[in-house]
Each structure stands twice: as C-alpha cells, then as structure tokens.
Protein backbone atom coordinates (compact mmCIF):
# COMPACT_ATOMS: atom_id res chain seq x y z
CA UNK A 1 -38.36 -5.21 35.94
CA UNK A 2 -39.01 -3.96 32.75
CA UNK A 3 -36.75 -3.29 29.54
CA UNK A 4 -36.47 -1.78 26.67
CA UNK A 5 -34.36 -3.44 24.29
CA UNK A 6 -34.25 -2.36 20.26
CA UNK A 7 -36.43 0.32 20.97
CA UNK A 8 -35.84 3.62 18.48
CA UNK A 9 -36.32 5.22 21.77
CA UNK A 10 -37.42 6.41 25.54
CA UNK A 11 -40.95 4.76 26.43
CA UNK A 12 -42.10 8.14 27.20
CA UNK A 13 -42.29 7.68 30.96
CA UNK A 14 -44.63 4.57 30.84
CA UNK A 15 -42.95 2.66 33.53
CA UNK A 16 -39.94 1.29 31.94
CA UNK A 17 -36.93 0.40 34.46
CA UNK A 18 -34.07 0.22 31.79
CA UNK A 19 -33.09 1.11 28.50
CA UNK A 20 -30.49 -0.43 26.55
CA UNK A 21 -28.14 0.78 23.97
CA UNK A 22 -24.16 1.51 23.52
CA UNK A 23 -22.29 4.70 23.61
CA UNK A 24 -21.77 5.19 20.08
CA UNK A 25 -25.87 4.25 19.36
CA UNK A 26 -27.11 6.67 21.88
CA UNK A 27 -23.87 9.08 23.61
CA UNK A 28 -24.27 10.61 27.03
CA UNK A 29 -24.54 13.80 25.95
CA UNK A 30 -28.24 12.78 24.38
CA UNK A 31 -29.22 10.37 27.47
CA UNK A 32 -31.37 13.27 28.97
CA UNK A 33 -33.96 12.17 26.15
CA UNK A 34 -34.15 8.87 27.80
CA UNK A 35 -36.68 9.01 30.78
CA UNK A 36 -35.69 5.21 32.11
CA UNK A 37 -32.43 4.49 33.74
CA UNK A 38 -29.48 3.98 30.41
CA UNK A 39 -27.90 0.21 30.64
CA UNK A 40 -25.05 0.72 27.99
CA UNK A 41 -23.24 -2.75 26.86
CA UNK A 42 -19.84 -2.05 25.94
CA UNK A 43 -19.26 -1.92 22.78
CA UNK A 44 -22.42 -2.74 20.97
CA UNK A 45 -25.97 -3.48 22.61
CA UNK A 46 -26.88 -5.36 19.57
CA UNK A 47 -27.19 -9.10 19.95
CA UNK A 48 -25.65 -11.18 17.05
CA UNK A 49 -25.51 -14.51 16.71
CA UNK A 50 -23.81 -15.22 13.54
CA UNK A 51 -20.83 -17.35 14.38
CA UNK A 52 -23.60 -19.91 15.41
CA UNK A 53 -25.84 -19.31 12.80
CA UNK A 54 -23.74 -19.37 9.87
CA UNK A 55 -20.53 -21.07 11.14
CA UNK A 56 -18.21 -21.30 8.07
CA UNK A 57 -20.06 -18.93 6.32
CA UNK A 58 -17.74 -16.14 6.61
CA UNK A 59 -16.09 -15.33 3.33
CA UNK A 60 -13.89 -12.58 1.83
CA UNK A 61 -15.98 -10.10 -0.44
CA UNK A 62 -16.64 -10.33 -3.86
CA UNK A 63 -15.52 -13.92 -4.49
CA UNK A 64 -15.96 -14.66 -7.84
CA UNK A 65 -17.73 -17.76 -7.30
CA UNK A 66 -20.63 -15.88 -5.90
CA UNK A 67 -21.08 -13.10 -8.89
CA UNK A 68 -21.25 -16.20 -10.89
CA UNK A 69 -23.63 -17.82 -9.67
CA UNK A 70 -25.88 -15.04 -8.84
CA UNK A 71 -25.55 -14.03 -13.08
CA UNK A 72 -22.47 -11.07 -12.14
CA UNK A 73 -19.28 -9.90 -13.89
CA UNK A 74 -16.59 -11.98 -12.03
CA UNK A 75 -14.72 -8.66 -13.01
CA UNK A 76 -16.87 -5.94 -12.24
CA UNK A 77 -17.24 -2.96 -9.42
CA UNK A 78 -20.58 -3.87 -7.39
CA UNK A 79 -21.92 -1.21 -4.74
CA UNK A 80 -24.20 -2.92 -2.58
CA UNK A 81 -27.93 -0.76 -1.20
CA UNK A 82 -29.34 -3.99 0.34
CA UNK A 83 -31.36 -2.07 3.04
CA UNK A 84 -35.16 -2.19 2.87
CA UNK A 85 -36.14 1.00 0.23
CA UNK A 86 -38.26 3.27 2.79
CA UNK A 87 -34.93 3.82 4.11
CA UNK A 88 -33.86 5.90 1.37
CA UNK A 89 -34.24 9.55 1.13
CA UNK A 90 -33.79 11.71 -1.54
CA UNK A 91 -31.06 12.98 0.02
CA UNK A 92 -29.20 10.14 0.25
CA UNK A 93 -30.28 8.90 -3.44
CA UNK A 94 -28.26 11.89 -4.42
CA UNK A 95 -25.03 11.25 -2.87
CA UNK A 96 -25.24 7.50 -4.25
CA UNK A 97 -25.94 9.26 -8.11
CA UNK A 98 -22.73 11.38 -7.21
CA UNK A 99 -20.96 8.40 -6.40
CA UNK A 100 -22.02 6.52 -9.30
CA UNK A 101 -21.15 9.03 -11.53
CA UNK A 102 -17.73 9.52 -9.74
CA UNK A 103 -17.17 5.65 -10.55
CA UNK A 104 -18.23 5.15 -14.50
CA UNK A 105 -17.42 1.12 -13.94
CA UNK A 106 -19.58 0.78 -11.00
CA UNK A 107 -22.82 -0.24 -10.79
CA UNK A 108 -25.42 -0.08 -7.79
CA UNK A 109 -27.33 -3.59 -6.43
CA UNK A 110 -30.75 -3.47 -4.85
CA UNK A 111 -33.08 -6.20 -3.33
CA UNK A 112 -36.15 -5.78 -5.26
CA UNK A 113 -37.82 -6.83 -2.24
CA UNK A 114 -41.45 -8.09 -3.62
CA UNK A 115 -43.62 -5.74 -0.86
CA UNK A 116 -42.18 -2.74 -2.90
CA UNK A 117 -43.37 -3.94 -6.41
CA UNK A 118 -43.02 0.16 -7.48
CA UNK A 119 -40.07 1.03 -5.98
CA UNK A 120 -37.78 -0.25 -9.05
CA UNK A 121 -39.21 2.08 -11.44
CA UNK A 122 -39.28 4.50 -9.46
CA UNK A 123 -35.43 4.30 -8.63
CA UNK A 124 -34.44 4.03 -12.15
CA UNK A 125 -36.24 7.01 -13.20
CA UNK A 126 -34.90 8.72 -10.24
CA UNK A 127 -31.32 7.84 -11.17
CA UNK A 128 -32.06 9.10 -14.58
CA UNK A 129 -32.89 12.24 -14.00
CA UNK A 130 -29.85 12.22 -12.33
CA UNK A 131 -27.97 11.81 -15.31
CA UNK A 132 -27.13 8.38 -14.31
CA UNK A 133 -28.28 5.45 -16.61
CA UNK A 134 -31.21 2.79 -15.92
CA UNK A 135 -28.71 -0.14 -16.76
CA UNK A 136 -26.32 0.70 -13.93
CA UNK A 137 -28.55 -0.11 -11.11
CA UNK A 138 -29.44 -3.81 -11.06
CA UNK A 139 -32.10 -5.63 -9.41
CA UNK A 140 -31.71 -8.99 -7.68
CA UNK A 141 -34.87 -11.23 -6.24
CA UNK A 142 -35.63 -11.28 -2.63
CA UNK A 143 -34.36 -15.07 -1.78
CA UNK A 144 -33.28 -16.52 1.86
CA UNK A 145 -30.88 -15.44 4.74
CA UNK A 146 -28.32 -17.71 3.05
CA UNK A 147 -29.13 -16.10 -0.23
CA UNK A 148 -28.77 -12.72 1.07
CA UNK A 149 -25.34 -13.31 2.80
CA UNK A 150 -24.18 -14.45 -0.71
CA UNK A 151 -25.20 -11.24 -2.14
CA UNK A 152 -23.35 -9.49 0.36
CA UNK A 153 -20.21 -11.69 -0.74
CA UNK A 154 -20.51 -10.86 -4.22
CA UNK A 155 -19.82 -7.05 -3.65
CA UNK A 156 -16.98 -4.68 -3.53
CA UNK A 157 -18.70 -2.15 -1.48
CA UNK A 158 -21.94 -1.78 1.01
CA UNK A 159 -23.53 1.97 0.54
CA UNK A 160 -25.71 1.95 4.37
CA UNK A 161 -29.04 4.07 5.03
CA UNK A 162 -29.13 6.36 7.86
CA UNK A 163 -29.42 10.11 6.53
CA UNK A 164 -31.37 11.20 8.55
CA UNK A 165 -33.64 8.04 8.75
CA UNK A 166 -32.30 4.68 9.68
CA UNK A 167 -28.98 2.96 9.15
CA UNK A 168 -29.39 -1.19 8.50
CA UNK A 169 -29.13 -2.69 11.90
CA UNK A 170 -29.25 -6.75 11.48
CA UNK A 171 -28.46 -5.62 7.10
CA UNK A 172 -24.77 -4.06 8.30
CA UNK A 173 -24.36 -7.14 10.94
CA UNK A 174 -24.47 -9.47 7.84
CA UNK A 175 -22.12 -7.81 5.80
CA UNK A 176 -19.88 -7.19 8.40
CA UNK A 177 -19.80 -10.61 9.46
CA UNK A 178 -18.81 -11.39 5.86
CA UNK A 179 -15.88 -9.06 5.88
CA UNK A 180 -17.70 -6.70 3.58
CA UNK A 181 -16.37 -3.08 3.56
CA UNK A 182 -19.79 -1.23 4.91
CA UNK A 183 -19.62 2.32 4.31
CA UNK A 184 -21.65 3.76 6.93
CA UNK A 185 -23.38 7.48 8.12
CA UNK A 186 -23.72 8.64 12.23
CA UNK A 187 -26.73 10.14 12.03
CA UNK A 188 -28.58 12.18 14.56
CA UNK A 189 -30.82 9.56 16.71
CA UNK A 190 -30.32 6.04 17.54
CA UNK A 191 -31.69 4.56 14.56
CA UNK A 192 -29.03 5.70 12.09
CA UNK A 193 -26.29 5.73 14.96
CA UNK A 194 -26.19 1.61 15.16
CA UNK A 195 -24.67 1.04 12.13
CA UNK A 196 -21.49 3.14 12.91
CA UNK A 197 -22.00 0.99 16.55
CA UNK A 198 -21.55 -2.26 14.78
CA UNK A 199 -18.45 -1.48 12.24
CA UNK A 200 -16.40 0.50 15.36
CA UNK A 201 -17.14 -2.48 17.49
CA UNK A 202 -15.84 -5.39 14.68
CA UNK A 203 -12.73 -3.03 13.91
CA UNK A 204 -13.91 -1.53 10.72
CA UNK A 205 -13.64 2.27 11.03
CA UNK A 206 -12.05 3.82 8.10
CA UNK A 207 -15.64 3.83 6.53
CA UNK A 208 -17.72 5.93 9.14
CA UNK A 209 -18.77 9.12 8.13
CA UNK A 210 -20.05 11.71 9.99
CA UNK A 211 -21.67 13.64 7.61
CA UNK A 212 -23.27 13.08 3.86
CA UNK A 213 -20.69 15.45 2.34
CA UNK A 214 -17.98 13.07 4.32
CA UNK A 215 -19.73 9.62 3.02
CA UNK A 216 -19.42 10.60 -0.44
CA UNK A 217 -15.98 11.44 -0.19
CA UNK A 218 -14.83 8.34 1.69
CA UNK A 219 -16.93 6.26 -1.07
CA UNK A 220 -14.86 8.12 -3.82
CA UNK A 221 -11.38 7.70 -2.11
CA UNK A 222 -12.45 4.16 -1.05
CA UNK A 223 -13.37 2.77 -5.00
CA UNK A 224 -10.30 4.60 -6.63
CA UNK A 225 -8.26 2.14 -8.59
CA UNK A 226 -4.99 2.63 -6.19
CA UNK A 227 -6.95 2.34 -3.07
CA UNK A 228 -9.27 -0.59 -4.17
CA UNK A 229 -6.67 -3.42 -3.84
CA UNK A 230 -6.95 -2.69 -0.48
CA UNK A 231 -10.61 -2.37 -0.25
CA UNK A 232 -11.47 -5.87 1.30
CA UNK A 233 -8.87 -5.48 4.20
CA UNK A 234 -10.82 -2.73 5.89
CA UNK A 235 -13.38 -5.28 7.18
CA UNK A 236 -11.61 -7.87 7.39
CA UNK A 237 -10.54 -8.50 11.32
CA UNK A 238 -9.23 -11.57 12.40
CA UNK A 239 -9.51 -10.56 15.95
CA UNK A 240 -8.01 -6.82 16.44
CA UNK A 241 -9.63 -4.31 16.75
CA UNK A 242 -9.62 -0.68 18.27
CA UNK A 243 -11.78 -1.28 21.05
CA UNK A 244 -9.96 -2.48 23.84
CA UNK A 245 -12.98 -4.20 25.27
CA UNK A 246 -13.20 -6.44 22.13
CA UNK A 247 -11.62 -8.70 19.87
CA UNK A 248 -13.55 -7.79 16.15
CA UNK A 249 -15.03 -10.97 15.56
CA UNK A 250 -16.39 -11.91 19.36
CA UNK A 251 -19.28 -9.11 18.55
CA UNK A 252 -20.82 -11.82 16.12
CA UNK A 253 -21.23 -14.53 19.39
CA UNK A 254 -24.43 -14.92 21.08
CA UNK A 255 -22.17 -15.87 24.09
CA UNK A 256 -20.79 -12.32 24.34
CA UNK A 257 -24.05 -10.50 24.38
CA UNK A 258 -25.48 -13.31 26.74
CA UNK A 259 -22.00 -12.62 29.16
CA UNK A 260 -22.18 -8.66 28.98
CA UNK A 261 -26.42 -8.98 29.72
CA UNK A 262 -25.69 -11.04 32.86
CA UNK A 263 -23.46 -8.04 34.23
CA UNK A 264 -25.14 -5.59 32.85
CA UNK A 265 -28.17 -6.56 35.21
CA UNK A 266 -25.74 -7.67 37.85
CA UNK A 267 -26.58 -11.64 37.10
C-alpha cells in the first residue's frame, strides 16, 4: 500500500492507494480533485509531537522574561510573521501595513532567516512605501527550535501566511502549542487550509478568517486596548475545546496521531 501523507496534493493518478488529510485541510466538497481513495483523521491529519518534545515548555505568551532576554520592550505590542518569507504575497504584505498602521504601538517581528539575505531590505522598503516606518518591523536571527519557541513566547500576536499561498503548518503548531493567539486565513487549497485545521482542532477559533478583508478586521478588533487583556485566553486551552472528538491539548501527542493512524488503516 501506498500513501500520501503531507502532500500539497493528489499524486496525479500514479498509483497511490490513500491520501491523507482532515476535513477542514481538504472538505468533501473538493475531494473530487483527489484521484486516490481520501483517509481523513479526525480532527487534524497533522502529526505533532510536542508534548514529548518540549515537555514543560509550554508557556503563556509574551512573558516578559522572554522579550528580555531576546533585547524586547517587556511593555510593548509584538505581532509575530515567523513563517518562511516566500510565503508572503503582496497581498498579504498589505493587509499586515493596514494593520500596522491601525495599531501605532505595534510593531511587526520577522526571522531574518540567513537563506533570504535580501529579503529584509526588501520588506522595509516595501513597508515604507506603505507609509509605514522601517523601525517598526524588527528583525531577529535565525537560532534553534528552542530559540524559536521563545520567540513565539515573547509575542502578543501571530499574523499566519496562507493568502492564497501557504499557511505555516509545523510554524502555527509551535505557537499554538505555546498558547500563542495565531491569527490565521482558510485559503483555497490544502496548503493554506492547515493552519485553520490546527487552531479549530486545539480550541482556538475566534482567530480564523475566511477571507483577507475578514483577517484584517479580526487583527484590529483582536489588538484594541479593551479586547487585548483578553488576548492570551483565546489560545489558551487547558483541555476544552469545540471539537467533540478532542480535548485541545491531546492534538500536540504523538500518541494521538499514532492511535487515530492505527484505525484509520484498520490496525
């Protein structure tokens, strides 16, 4: 038997036996693209593996400990883009501008990730031109798994990919698994379609959008001063969730994925 598993898509009638995803990555009603027989794992079809991983890593968001040490305000309003930068459209640079400029306090983080040595200037004269100054986006160093799950810990807000492109699959899992609000786009195809997979599945839904206009408004409502108190609750599950199939923080267990594989192949 053959299957696909973290493929963007159908192996074009090559042979394949199965293909695995969830009904929020890929729905029913765009299964006839699929040529190989559809597995879905209820909820997610993504494996994580966090709780072993990382146990004890799991922290509230923006902890003031971590801005400090990573060289942060203690006090200030961090928006997280931590995805990998040919994930970014132009599209989607304008809606973070617009949010940005919504929020005058706020400032946007990237990864300056060292395989895209141009992409820095290139996103601060972008942001420029869209009458949003060089000095709010800030640039950390590409640094470990550990390092990058601090990051995540340090901010207030995670802006996801996904218009029309590619939301951040194992990215998303991270933050989510350290209770960071992701705000997240359902995109057209699979590949921007996991991230909303992953935040329904761990209980944090308030923060899905369905379309670009819709992101930007949730990220507007979300950072206002009366709502922001409440910010870091929205990902914060402790094991409820509105999936009756599971409890929030049982996505982040190898064990789960392993048990749901086994029946899914009738193990």
């Amino acid at each position: 038997m053959q299957v696909l598993y973290r493929f963007i898509g159908s192996g074009g009638g090559r042979g394949d036996d199965l293909y695995v995803s969830d009904a929020t990555s890929l729905p029913p009603e765009l299964s006839d693209h699929v040529d190989e027989k559809l597995l879905y794992l209820q909820p997610l079809y993504l494996a994580c593996s966090h709780s072993s991983s990382f146990p004890g890593v799991s922290h509230p968001p923006h902890t003031t400990a971590a801005r400090r040490e990573l060289g942060l305000d203690p006090e200030g309003l961090y928006l997280g883009a931590l995805n990998k930068f040919y994930k970014v459209t132009p599209t989607l640079f304008d809606a973070w501008c617009s949010i940005l400029s919504s929020v005058p306090q706020s400032r946007l983080i990237f990864v300056d990730y060292n395989h895209y040595p141009e992409a820095k200037v290139h996103l601060m004269r972008e942001a420029e031109s869209r009458g949003v100054a060089r000095s709010r986006l800030v640039f950390v160093p590409e640094g470990s798994h550990s390092y990058f799950m601090k990051l995540g810990s340090a901010l207030d807000l995670f802006l996801d990919t996904g218009h029309p492109l590619s939301n951040g699959h194992t990215t998303v899992a991270d933050m989510l698994y350290m209770h960071v609000p992701v705000l997240t786009f359902t995109g057209p195809a699979k590949p921007s379609r996991v991230a909303s997979s992953l935040s329904i599945s761990s209980g944090c839904t308030a923060l899905v959008a369905n379309s670009l206009p819709d992101y930007v408004s949730i990220a507007r409502a979300a950072l206002r001063p009366s709502f922001r108190a409440s910010l870091g609750n929205l990902c914060s599950s402790t094991g409820t969730t509105s999936s009756p199939l599971v409890a929030g923080r049982e996505v982040f267990d190898a064990s789960f994925f392993a048990r749901r594989w086994q029946r899914g192949l009738g193990m």
